[in-house]
N, C-alpha and C. Protein backbone atom coordinates (compact mmCIF):
# COMPACT_ATOMS: atom_id res chain seq x y z
N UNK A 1 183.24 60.18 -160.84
CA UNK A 1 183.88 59.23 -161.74
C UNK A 1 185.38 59.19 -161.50
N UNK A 2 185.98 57.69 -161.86
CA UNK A 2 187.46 57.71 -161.90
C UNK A 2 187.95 57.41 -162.93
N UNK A 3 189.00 58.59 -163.51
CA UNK A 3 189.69 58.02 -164.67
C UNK A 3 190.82 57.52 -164.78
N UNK A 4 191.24 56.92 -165.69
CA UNK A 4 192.84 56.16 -165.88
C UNK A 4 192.74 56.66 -167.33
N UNK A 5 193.98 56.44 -167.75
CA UNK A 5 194.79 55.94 -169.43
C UNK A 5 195.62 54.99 -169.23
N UNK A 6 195.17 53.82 -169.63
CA UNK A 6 196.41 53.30 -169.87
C UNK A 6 197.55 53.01 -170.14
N UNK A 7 197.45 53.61 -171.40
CA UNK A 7 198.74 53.73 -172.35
C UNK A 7 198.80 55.26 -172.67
N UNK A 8 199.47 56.04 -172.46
CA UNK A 8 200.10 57.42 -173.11
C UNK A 8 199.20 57.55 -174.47
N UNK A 9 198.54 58.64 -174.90
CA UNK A 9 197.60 58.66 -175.95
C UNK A 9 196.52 57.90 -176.33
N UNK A 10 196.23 56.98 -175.24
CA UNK A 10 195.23 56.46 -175.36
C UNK A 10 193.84 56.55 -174.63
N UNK A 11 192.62 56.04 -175.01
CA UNK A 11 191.48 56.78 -174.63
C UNK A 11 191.45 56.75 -173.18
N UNK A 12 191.06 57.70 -172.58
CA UNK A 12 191.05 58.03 -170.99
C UNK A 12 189.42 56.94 -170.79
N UNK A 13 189.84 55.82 -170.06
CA UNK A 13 188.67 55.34 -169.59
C UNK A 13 188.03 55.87 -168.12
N UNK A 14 186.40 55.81 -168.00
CA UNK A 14 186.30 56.11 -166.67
C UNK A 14 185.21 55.46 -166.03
N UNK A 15 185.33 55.08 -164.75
CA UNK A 15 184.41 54.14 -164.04
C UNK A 15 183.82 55.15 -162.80
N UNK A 16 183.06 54.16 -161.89
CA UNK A 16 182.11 55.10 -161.01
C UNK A 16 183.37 55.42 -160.12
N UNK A 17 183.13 56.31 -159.09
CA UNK A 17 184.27 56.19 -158.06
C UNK A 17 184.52 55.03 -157.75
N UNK A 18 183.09 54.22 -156.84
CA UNK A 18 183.02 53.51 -156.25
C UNK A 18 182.90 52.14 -157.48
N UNK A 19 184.18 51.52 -157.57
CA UNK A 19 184.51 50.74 -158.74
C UNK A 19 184.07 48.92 -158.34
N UNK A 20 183.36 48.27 -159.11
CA UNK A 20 182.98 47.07 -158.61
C UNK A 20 184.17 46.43 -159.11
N UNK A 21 184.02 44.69 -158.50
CA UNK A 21 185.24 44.01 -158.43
C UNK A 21 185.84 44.04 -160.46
N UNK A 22 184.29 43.47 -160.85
CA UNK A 22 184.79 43.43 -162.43
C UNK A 22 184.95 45.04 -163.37
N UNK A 23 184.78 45.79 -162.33
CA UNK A 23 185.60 47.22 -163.41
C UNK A 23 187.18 46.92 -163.03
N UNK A 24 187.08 46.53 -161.67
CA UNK A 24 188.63 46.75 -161.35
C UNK A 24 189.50 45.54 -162.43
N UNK A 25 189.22 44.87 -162.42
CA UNK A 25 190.20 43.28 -163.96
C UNK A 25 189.33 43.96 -165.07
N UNK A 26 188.51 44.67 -165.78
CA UNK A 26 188.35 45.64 -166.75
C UNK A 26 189.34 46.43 -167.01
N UNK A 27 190.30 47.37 -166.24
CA UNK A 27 191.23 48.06 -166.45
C UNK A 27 192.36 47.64 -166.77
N UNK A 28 192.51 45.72 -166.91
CA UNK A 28 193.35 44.98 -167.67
C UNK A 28 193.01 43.81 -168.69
N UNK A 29 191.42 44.41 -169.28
CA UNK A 29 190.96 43.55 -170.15
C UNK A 29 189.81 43.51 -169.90
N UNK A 30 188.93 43.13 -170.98
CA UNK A 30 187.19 43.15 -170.26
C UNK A 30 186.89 42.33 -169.75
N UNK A 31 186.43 41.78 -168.26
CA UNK A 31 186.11 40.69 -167.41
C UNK A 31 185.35 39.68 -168.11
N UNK A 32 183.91 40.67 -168.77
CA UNK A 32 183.51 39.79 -169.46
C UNK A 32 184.33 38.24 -170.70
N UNK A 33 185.15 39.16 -171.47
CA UNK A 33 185.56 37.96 -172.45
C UNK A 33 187.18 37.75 -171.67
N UNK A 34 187.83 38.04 -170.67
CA UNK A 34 188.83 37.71 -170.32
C UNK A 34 189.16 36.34 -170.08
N UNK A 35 190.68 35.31 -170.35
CA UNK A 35 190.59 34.15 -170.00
C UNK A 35 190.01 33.17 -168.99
N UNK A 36 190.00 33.66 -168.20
CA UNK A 36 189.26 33.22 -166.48
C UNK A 36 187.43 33.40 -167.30
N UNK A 37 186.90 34.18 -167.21
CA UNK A 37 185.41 33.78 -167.78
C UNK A 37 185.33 33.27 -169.04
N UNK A 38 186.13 33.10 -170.14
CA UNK A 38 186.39 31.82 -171.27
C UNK A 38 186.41 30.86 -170.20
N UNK A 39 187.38 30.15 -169.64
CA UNK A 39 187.08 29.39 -169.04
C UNK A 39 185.55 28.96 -168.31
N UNK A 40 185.61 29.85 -167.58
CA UNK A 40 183.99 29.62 -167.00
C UNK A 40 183.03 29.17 -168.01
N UNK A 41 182.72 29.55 -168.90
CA UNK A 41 182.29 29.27 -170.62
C UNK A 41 182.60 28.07 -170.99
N UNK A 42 183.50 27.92 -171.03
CA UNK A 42 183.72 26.44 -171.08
C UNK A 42 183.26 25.45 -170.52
N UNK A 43 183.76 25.43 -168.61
CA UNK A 43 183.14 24.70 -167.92
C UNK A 43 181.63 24.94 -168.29
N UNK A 44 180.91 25.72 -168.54
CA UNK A 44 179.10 25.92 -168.55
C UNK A 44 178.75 24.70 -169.79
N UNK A 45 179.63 25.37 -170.79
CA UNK A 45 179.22 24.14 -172.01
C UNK A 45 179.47 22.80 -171.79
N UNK A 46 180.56 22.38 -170.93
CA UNK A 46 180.74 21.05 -170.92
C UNK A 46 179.95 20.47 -170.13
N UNK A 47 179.32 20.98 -168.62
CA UNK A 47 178.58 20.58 -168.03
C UNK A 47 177.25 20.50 -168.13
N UNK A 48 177.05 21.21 -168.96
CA UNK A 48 175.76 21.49 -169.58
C UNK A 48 175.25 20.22 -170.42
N UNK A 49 176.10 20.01 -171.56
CA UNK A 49 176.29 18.84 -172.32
C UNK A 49 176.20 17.48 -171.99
N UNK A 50 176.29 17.36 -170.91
CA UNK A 50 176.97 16.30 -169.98
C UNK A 50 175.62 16.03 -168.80
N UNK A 51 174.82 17.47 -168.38
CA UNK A 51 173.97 17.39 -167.72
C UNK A 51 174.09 17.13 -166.23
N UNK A 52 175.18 18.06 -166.20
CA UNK A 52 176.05 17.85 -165.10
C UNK A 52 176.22 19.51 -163.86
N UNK A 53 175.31 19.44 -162.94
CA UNK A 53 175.04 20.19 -161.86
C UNK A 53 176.52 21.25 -161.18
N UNK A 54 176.66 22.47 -161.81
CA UNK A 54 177.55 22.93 -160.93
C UNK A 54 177.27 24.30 -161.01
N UNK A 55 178.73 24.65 -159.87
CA UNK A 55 178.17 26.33 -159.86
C UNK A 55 179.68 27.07 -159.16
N UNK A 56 180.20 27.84 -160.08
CA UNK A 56 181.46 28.52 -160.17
C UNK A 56 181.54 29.17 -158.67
N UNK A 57 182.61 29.19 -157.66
CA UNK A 57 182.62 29.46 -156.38
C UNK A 57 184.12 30.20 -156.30
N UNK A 58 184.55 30.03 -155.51
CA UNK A 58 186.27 31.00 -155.08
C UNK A 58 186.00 32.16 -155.80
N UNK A 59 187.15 32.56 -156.27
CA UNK A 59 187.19 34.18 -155.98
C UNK A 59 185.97 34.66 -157.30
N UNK A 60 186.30 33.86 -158.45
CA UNK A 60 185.43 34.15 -159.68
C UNK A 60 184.00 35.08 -159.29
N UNK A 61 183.50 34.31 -158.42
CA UNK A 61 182.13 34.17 -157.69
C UNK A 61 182.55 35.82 -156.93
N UNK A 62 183.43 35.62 -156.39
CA UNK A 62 183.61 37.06 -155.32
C UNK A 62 183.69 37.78 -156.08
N UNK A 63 184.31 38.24 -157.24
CA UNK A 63 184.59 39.38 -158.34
C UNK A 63 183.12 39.24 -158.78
N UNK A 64 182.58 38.40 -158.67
CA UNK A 64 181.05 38.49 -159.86
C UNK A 64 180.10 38.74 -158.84
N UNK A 65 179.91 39.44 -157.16
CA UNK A 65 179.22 39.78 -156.65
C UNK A 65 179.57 40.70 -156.43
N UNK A 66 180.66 41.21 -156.97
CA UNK A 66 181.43 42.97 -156.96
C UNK A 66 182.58 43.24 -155.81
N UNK A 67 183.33 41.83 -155.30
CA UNK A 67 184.24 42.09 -154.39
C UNK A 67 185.33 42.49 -155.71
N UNK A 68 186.74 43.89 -155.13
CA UNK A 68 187.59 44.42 -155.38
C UNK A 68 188.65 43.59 -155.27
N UNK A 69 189.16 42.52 -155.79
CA UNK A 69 189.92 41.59 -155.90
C UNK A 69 190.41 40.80 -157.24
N UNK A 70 191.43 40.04 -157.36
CA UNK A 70 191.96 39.36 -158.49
C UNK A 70 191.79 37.71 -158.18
N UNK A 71 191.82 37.17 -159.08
CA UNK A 71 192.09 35.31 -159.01
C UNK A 71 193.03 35.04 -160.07
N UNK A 72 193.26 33.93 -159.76
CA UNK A 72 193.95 33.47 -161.36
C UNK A 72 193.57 32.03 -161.66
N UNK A 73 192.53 31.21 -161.05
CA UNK A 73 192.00 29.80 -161.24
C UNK A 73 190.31 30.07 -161.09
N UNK A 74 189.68 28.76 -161.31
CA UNK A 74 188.07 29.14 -161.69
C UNK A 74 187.86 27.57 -160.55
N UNK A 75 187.32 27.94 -159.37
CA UNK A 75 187.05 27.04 -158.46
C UNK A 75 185.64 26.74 -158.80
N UNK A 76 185.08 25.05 -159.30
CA UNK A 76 184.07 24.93 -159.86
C UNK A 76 183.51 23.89 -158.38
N UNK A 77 182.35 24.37 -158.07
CA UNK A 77 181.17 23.29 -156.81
C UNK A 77 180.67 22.33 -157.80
N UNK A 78 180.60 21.00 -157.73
CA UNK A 78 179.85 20.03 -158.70
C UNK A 78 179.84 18.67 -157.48
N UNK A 79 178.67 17.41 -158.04
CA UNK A 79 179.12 16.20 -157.43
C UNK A 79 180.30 15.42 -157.88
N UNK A 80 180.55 14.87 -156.90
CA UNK A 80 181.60 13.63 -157.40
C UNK A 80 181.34 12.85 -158.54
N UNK A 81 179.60 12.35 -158.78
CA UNK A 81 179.27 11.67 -159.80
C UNK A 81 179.06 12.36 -160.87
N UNK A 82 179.06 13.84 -160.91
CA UNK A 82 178.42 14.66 -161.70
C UNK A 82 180.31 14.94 -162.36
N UNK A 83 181.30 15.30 -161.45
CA UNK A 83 182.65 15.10 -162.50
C UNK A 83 183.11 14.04 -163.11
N UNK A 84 182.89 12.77 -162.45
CA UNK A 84 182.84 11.50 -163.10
C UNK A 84 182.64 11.54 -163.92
N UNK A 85 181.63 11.64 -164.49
CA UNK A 85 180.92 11.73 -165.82
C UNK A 85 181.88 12.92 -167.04
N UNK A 86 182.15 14.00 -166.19
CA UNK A 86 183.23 14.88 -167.63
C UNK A 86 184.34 14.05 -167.09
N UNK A 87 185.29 13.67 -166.25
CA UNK A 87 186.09 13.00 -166.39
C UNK A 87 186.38 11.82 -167.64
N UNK A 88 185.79 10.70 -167.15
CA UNK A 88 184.89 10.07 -168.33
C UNK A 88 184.34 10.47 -169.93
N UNK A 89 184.27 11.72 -170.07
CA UNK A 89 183.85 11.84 -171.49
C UNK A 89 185.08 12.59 -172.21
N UNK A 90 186.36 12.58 -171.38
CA UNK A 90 187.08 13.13 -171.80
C UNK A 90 186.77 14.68 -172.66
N UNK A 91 186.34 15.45 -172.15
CA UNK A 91 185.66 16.51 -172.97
C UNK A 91 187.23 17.18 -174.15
N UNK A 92 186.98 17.78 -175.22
CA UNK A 92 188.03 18.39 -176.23
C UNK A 92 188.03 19.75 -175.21
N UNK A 93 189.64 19.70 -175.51
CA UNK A 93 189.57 21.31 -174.91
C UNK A 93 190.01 21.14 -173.11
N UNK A 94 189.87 20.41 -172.88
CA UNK A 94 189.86 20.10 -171.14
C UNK A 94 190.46 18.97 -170.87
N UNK A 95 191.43 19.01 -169.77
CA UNK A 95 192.47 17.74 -169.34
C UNK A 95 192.14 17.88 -168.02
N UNK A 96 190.85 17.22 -167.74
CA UNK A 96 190.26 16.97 -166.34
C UNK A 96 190.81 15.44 -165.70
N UNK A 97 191.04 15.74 -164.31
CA UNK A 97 191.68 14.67 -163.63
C UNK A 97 191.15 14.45 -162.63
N UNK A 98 191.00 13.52 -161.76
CA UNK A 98 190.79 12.97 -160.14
C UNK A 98 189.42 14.44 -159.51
N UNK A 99 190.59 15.42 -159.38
CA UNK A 99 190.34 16.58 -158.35
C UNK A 99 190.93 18.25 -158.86
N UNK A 100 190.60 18.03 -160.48
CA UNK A 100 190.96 19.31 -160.96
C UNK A 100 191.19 19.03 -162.45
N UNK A 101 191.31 20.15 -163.13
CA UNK A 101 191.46 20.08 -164.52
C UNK A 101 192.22 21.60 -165.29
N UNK A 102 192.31 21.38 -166.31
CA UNK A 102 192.82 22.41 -167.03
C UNK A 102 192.21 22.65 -168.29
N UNK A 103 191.88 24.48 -168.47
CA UNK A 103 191.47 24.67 -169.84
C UNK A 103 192.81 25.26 -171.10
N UNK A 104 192.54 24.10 -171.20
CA UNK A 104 193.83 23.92 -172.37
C UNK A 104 193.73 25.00 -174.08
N UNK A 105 192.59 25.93 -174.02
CA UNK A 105 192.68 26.78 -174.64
C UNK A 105 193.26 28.12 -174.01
N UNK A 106 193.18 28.33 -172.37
CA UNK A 106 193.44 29.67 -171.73
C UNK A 106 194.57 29.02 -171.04
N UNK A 107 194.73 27.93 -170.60
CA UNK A 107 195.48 27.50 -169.91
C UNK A 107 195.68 27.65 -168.14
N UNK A 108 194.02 28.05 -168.17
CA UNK A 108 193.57 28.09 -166.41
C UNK A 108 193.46 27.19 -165.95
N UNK A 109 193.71 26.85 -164.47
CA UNK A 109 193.63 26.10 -163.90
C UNK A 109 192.35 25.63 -163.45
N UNK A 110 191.39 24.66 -163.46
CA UNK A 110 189.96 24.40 -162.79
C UNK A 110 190.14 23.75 -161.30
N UNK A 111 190.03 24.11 -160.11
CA UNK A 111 190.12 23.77 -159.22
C UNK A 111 188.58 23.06 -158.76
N UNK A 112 187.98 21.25 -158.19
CA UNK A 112 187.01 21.00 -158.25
C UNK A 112 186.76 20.75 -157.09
N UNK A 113 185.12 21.19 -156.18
CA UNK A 113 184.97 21.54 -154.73
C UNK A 113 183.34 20.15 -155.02
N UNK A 114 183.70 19.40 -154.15
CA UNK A 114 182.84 18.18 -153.75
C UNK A 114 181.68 18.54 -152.68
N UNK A 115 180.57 18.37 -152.56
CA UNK A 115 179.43 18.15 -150.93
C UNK A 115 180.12 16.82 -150.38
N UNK A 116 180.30 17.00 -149.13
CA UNK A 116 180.72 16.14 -147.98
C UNK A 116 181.79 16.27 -148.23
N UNK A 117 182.60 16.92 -148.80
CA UNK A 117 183.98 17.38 -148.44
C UNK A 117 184.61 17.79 -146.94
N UNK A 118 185.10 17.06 -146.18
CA UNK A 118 185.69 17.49 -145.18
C UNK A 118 186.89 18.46 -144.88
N UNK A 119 186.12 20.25 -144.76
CA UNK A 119 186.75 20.51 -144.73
C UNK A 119 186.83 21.54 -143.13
N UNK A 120 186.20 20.81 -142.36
CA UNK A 120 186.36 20.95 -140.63
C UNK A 120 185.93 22.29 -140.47
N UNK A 121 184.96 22.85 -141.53
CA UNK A 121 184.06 23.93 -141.56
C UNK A 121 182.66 23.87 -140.30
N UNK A 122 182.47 24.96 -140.02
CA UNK A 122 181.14 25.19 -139.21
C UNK A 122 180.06 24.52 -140.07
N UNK A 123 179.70 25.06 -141.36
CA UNK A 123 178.68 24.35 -142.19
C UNK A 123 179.21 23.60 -143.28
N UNK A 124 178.81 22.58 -143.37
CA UNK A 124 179.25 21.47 -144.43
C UNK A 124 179.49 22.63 -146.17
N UNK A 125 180.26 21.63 -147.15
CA UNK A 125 180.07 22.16 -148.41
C UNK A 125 178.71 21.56 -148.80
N UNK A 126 178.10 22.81 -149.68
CA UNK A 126 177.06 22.81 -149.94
C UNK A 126 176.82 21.61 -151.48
N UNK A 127 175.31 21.25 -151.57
CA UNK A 127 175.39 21.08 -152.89
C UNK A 127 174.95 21.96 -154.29
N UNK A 128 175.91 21.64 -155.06
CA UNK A 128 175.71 23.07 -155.81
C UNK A 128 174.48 23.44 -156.36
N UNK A 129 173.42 22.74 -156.40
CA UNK A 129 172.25 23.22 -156.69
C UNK A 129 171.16 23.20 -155.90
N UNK A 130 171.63 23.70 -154.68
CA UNK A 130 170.85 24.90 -153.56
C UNK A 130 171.43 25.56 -153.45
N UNK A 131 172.62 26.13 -154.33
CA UNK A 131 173.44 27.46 -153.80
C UNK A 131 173.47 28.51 -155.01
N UNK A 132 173.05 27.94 -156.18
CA UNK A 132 173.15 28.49 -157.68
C UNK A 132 172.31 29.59 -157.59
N UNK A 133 172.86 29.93 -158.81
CA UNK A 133 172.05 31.65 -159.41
C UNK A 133 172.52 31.40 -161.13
N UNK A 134 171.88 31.44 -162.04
CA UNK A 134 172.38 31.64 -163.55
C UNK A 134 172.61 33.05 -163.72
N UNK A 135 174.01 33.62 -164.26
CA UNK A 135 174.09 34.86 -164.33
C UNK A 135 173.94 34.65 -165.99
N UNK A 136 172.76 35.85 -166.74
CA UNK A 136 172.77 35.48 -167.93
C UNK A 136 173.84 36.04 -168.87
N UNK A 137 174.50 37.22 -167.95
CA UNK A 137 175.19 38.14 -168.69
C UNK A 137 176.53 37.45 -169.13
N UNK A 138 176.90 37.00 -167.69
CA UNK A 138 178.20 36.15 -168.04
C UNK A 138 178.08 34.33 -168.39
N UNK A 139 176.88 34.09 -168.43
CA UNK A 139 176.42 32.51 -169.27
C UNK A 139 177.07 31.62 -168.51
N UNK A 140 176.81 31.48 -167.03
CA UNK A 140 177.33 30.56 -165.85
C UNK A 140 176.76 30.36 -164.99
N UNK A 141 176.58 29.11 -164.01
CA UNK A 141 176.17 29.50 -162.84
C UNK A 141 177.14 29.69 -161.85
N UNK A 142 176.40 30.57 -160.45
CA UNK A 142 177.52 31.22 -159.90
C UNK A 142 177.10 30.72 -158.74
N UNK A 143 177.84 30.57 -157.66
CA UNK A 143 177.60 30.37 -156.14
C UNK A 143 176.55 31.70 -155.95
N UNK A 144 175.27 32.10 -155.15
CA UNK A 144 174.48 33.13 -155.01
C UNK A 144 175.46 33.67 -153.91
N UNK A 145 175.05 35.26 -153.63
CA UNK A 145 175.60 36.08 -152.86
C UNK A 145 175.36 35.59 -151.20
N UNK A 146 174.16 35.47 -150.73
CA UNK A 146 173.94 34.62 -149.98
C UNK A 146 174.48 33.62 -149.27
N UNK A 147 174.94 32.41 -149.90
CA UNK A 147 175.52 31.51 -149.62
C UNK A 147 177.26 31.57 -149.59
N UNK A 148 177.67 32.35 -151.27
CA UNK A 148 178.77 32.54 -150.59
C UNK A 148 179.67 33.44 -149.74
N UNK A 149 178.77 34.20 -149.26
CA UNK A 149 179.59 35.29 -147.86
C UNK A 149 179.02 34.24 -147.05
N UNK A 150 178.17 33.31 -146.65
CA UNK A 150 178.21 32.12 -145.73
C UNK A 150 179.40 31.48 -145.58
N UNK A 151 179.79 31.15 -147.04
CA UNK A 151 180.91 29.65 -146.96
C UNK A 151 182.13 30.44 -146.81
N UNK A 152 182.30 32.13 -147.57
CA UNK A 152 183.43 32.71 -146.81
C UNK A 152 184.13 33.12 -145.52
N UNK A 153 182.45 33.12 -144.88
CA UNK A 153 183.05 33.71 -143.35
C UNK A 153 183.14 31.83 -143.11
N UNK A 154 182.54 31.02 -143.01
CA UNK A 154 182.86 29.66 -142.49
C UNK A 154 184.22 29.47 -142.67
N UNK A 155 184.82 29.98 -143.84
CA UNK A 155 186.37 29.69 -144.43
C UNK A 155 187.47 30.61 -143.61
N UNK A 156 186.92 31.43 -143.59
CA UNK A 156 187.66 32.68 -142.81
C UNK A 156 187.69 31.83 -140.97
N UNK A 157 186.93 31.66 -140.45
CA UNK A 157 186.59 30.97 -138.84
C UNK A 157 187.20 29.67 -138.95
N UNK A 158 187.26 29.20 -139.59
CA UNK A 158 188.19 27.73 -139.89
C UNK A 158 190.02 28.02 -139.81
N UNK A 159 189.95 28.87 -140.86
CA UNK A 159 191.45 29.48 -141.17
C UNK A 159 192.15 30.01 -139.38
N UNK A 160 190.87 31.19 -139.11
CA UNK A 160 191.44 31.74 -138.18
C UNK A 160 191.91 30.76 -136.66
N UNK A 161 191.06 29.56 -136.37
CA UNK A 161 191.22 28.71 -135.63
C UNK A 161 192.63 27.75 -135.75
N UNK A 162 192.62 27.77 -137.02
CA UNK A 162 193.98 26.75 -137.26
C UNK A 162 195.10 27.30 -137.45
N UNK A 163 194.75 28.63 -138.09
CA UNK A 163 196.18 28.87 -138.60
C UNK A 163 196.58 30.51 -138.13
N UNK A 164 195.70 31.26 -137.20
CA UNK A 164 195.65 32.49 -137.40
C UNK A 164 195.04 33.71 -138.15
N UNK A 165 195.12 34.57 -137.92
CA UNK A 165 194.54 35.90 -138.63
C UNK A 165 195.75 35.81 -139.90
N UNK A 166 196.64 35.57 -140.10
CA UNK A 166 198.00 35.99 -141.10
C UNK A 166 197.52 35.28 -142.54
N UNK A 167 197.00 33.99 -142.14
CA UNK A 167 196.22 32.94 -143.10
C UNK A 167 194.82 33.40 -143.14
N UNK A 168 194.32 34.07 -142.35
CA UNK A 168 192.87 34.10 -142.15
C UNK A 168 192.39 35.15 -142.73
N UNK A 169 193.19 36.27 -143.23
CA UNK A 169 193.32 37.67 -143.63
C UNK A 169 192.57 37.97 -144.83
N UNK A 170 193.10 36.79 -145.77
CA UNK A 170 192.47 37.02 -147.61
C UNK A 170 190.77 36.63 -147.72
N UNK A 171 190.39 35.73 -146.27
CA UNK A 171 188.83 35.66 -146.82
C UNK A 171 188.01 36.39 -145.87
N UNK A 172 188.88 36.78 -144.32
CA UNK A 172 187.88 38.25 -144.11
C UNK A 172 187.95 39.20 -144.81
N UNK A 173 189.40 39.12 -145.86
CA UNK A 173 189.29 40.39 -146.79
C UNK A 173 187.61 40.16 -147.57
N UNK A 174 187.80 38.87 -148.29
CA UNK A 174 186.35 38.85 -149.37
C UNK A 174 185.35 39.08 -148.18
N UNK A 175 185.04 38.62 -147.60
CA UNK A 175 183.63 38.95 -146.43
C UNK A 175 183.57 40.54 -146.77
N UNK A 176 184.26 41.20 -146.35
CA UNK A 176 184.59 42.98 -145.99
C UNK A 176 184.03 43.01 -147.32
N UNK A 177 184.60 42.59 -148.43
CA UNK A 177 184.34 43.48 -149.76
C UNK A 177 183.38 43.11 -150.05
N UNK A 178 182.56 42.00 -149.71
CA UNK A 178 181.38 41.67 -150.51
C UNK A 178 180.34 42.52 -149.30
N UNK A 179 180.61 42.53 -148.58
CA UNK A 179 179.68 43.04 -147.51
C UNK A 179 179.77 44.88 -147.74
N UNK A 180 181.14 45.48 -148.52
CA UNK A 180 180.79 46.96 -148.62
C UNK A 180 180.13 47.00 -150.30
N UNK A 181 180.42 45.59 -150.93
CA UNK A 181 179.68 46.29 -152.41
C UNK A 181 178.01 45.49 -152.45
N UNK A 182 177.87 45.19 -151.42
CA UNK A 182 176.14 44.54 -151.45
C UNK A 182 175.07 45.32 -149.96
N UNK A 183 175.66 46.14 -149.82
CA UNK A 183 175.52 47.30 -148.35
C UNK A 183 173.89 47.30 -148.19
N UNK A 184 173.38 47.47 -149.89
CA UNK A 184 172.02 47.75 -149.66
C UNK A 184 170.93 46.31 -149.56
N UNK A 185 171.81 45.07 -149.76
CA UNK A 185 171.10 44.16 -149.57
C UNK A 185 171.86 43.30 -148.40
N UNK A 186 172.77 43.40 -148.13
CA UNK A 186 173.01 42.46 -146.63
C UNK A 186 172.95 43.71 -145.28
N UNK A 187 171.50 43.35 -145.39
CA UNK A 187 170.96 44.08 -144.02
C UNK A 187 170.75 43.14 -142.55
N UNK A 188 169.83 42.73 -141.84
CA UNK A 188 169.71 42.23 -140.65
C UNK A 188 169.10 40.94 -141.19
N UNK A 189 167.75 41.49 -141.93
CA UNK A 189 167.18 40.36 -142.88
C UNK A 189 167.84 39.54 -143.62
N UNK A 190 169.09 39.94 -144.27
CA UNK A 190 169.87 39.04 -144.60
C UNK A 190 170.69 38.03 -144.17
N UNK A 191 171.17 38.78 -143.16
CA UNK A 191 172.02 38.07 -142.15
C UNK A 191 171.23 36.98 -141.46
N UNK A 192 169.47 37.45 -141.11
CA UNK A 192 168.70 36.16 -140.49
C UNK A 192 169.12 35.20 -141.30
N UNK A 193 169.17 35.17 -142.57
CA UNK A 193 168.75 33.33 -143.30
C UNK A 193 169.99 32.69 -143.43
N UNK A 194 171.16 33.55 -142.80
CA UNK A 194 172.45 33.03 -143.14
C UNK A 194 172.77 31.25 -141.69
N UNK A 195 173.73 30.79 -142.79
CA UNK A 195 173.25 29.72 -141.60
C UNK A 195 173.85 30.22 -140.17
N UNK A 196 173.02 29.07 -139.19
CA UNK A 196 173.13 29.60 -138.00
C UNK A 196 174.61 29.68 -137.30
N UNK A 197 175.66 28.85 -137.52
CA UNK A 197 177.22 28.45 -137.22
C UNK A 197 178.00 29.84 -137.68
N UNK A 198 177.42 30.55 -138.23
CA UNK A 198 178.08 31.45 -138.82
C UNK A 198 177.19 32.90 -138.85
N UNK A 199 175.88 32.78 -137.98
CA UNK A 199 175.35 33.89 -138.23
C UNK A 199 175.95 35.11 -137.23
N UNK A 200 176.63 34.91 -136.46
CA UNK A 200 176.80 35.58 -135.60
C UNK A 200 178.05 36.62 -135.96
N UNK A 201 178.83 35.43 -136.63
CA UNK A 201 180.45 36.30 -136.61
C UNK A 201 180.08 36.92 -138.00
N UNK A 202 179.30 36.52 -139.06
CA UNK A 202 179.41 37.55 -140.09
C UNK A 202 178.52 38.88 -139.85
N UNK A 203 177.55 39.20 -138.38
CA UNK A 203 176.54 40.18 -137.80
C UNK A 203 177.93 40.53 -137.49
N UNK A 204 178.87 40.65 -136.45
CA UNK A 204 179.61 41.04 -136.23
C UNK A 204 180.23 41.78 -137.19
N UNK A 205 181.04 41.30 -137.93
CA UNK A 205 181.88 41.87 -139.47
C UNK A 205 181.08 42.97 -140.15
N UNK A 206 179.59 42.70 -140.20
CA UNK A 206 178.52 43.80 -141.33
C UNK A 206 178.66 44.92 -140.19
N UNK A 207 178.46 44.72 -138.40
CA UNK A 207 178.20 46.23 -138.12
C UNK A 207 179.58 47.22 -137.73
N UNK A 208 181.12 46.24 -138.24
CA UNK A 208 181.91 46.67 -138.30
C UNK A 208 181.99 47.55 -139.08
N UNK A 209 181.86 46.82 -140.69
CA UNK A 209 182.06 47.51 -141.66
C UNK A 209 181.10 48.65 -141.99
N UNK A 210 179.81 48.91 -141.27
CA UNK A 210 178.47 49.40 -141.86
C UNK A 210 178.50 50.38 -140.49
């Protein structure tokens, strides 16, 4: 086990050694009810309401498959016609625009990710409902583990082509972390169903790290 105190006289908290992404933003608030998953909460109810297909992706998604990392925005996968529609209903609580929105109770930023988005990736953006998982604990849907160490290493091989390793650094970081906190399930078998544009360089990365 690892312990901290936060504050001088206060209760010594303690986690496993090996600390998942949401113990690590636990040690500055509980992940669970923290602003960033209010938000997520939000987006679930409005889209829900609305009947409107999505599924929480960027880092949110990486902390909620146990990568060791921080965010500070809630990157939401949905259709174009499917934001239309909350655009359009003006939802309370939310100042959604064009290509993003804000939760005007936490004051997070919603960043919004389209299918057929051109973003000169190996595999296209997905649509969000072949990539979903309902997490019940945190009352969202999430990009699945699966798919997104797919769209990360695609993001990471994109980056590294255009811009270098210097730019390319923060999403082989998420690959690495999701690949050392899911060890017992991204095996060979896993790696088969990953798509093919990308199966190779994330085999590469797992027998680095493994």
């Amino acid at each position: 086990m690892a312990c901290v105190r936060l504050v001088a006289g206060a209760r010594l908290l303690c986690y496993p050694a090996r600390m998942r992404g949401g113990d690590v933003l636990d040690l500055n608030g509980d992940f669970s009810t923290s602003p960033l998953q209010r938000t997520v909460r939000d987006i679930h109810a409005v889209f829900t309401s609305l009947d409107v297909s999505y599924a929480v992706a960027g880092g949110m998604a990486v902390v909620r498959s146990g990568a060791v990392r921080t965010t500070v925005d809630v990157d939401v996968l949905t259709t174009r016609v499917g934001w239309r529609r909350v655009v359009e209903a003006k939802p309370a609580g939310m100042d959604a625009r064009a290509d993003h929105a804000v939760d005007l109770a936490t004051g997070v930023e919603i960043d919004v990710l389209f299918p057929g988005d051109d973003w000169e990736m190996d595999i296209p953006v997905p649509e969000p409902d072949e990539v979903r998982e309902y997490d019940r604990e945190l009352g969202a849907w999430y990009v699945d583990l699966l798919h997104l160490i797919e769209w990360k290493t695609a993001v990471y091989r994109k980056k590294l082509r255009e811009d270098g390793i210097e730019i390319a650094a923060k999403d082989l970081a998420d690959v690495v972390a999701l690949i050392q906190s899911n060890r017992e399930r991204i095996d060979q078998a896993f790696v088969q169903a990953v798509h093919p544009a990308v199966k190779d360089e994330l085999d590469r990365i797992r027998r680095k790290v493994t």
